[in-house]
Protein backbone atom coordinates (compact mmCIF):
# COMPACT_ATOMS: atom_id res chain seq x y z
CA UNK A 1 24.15 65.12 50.88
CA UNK A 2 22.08 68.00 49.32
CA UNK A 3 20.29 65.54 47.09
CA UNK A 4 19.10 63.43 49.45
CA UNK A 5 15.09 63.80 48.82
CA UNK A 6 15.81 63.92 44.75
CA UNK A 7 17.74 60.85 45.09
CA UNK A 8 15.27 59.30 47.26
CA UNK A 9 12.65 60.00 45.16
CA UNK A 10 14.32 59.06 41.64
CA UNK A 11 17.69 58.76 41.89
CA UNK A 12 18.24 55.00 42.18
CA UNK A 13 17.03 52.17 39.76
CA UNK A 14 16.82 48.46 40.26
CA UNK A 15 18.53 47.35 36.65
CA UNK A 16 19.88 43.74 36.12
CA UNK A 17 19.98 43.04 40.31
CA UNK A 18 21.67 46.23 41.46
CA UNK A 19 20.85 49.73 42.14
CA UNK A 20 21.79 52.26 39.80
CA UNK A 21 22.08 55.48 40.92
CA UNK A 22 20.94 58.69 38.21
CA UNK A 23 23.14 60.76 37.00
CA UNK A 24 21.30 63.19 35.22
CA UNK A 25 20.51 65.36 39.09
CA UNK A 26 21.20 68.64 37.00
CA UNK A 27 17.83 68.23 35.17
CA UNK A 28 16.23 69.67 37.98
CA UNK A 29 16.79 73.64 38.14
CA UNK A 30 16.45 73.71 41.86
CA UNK A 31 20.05 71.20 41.69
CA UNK A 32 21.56 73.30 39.41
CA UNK A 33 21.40 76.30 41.76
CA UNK A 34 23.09 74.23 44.09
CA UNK A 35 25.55 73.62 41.36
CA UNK A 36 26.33 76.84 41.14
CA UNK A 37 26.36 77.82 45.61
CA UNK A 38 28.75 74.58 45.97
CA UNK A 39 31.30 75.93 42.83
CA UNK A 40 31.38 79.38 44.40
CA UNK A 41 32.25 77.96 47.72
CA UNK A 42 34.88 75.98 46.99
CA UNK A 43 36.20 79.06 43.91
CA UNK A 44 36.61 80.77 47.09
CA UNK A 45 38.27 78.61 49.53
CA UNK A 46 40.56 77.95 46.65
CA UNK A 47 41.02 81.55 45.77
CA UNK A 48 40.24 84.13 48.79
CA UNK A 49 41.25 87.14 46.76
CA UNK A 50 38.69 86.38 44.37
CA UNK A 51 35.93 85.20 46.34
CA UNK A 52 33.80 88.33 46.00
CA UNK A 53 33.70 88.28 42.01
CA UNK A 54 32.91 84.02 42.20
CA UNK A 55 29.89 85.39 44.24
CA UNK A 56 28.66 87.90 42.36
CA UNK A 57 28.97 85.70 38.94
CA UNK A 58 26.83 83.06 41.43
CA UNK A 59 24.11 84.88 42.24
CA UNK A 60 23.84 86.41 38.77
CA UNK A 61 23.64 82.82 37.27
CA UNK A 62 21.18 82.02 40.15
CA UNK A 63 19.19 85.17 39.19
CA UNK A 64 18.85 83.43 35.41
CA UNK A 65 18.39 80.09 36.85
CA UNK A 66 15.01 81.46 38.68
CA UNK A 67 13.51 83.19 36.02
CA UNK A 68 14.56 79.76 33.76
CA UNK A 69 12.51 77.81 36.41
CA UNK A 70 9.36 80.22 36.20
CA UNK A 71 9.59 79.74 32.12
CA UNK A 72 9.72 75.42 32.33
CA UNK A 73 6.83 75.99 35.09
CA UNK A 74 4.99 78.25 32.64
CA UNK A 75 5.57 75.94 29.57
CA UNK A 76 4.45 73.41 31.06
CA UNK A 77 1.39 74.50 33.04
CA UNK A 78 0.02 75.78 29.48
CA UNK A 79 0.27 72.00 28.66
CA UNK A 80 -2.92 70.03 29.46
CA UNK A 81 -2.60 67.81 32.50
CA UNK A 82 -3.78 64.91 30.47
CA UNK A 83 -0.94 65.32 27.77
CA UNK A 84 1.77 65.78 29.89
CA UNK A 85 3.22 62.23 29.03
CA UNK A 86 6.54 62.27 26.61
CA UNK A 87 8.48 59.18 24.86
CA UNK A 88 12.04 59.35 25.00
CA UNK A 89 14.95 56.77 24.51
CA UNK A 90 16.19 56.12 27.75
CA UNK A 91 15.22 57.19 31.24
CA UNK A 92 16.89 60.71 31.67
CA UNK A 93 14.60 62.73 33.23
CA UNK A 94 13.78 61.44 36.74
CA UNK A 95 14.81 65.10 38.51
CA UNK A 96 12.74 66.68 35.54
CA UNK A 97 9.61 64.98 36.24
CA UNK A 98 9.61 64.65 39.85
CA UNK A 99 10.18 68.98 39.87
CA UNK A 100 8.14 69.83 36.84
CA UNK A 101 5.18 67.11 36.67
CA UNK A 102 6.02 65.87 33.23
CA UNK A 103 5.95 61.88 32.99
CA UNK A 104 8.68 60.18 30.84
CA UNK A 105 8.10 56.98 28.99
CA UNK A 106 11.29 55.27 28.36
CA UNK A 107 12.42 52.07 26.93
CA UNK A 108 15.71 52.08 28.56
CA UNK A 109 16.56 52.21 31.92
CA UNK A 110 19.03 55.36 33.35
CA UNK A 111 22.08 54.28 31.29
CA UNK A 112 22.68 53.63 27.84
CA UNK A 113 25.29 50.69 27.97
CA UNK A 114 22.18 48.23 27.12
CA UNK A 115 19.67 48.21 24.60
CA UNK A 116 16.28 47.72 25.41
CA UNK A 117 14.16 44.56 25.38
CA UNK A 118 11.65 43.75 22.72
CA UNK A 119 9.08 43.49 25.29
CA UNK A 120 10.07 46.93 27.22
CA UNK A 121 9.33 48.28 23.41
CA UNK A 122 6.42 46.36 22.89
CA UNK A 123 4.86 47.84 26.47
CA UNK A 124 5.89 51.20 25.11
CA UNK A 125 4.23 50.99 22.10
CA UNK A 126 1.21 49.85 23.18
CA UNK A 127 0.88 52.58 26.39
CA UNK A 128 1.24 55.09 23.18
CA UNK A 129 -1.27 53.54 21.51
CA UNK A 130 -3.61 53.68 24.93
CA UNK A 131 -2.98 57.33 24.28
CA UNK A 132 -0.84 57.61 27.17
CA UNK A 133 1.65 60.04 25.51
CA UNK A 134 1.37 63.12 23.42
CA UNK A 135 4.65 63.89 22.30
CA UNK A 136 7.91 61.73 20.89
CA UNK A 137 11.70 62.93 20.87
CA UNK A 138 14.90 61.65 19.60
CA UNK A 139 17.93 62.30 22.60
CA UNK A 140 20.92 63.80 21.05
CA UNK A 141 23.48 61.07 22.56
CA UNK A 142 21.37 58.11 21.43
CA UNK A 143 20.54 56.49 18.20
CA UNK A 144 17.29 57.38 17.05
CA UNK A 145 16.33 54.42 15.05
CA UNK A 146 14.61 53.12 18.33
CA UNK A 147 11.72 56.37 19.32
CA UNK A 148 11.75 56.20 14.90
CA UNK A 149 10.19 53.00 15.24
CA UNK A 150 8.17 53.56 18.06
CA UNK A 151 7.24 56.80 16.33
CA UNK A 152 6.12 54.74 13.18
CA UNK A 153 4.79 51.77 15.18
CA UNK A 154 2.32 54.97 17.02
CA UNK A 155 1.64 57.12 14.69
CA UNK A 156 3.29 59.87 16.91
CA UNK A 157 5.06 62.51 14.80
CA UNK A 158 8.75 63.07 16.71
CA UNK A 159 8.85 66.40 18.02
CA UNK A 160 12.38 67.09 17.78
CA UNK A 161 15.50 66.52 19.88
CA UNK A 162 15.87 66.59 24.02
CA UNK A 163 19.43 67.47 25.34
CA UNK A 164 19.41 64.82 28.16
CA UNK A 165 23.22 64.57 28.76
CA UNK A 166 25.02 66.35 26.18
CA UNK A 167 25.05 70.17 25.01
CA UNK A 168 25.11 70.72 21.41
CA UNK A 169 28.12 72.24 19.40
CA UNK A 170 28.57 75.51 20.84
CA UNK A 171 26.58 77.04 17.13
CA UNK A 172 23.76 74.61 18.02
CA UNK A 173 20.50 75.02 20.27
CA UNK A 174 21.83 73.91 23.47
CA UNK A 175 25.43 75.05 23.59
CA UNK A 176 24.51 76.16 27.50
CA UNK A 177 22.60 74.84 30.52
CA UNK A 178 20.14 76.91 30.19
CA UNK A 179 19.55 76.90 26.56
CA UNK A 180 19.42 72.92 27.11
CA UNK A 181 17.02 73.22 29.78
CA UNK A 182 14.54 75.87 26.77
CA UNK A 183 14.81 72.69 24.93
């Protein structure tokens, strides 16, 4: 299918003897432009009288989505290659780092349904300490007394929420795609 080479390259974990395939595809912009060519297809085979105005709300979307890639490229280019390491809970942001160059640290695999091992925390917390990471953040679907520890365990200050797999309320800082994607 069209996610083939994202999939191949992320998109399937070994956890507990089986594969686990990644959910979280959308975290790459480049996906979510597909997203939005696949809805307007089938908008239109389901609705030919409307097909024109599905296209034209496409590629306006589209239009955002590229100049929302240019600004995550930008952000993080003006982030030193060195520092370009970030803690999270659990394993999220495959698509992200594969298309963006960012590397996630994560003591939990692609799903949540587990916790962690005290060892897979213990590993964590002493890459941080090797200075392998410069920034921390709590995930807004996951408890955060996990990255608090780590945090405290590190010394690294957490930076805030990510919006993995979840927008926030629609009054809240990622109540869209692409205001999840600014954050």
């Amino acid at each position: 299918p069209e996610f083939a080479e994202a999939d191949a390259a992320e998109g399937a974990a070994t956890g507990g003897g089986k594969t686990v395939t990644d959910p979280h595809a959308f975290q790459s912009i480049a996906n979510a432009r597909i997203y939005v060519k696949n809805i307007a297809e089938a908008f239109c085979a389901a609705d030919s009288e409307g097909c024109v105005g599905y296209q034209t709300n496409a590629a306006a979307y589209t239009k955002k989505l590229d100049v929302l890639e240019g600004e995550v490229k930008a952000a993080i280019q003006s982030i030193p290659e060195e520092k370009r390491v970030v803690i999270t809970s659990h394993d999220a942001f495959g698509y992200f780092e594969h298309e963006y160059g960012l590397a996630f640290l994560a003591p939990q695999g692609i799903s949540t349904d587990s916790e962690p091992s005290a060892a897979d925390v213990a590993k964590l917390v002493e890459q941080v300490k090797q200075d392998k990471a410069a920034a921390i953040f709590v995930e807004n679907i996951t408890n955060p007394r996990l990255i608090e520890q780590i945090a405290s365990e590190t010394g690294i200050k957490v930076g805030g929420t990510l919006y993995s797999d979840a927008l926030s309320q629609p009054d809240g800082p990622a109540s869209t795609y692409i205001d999840m994607m600014h954050n």
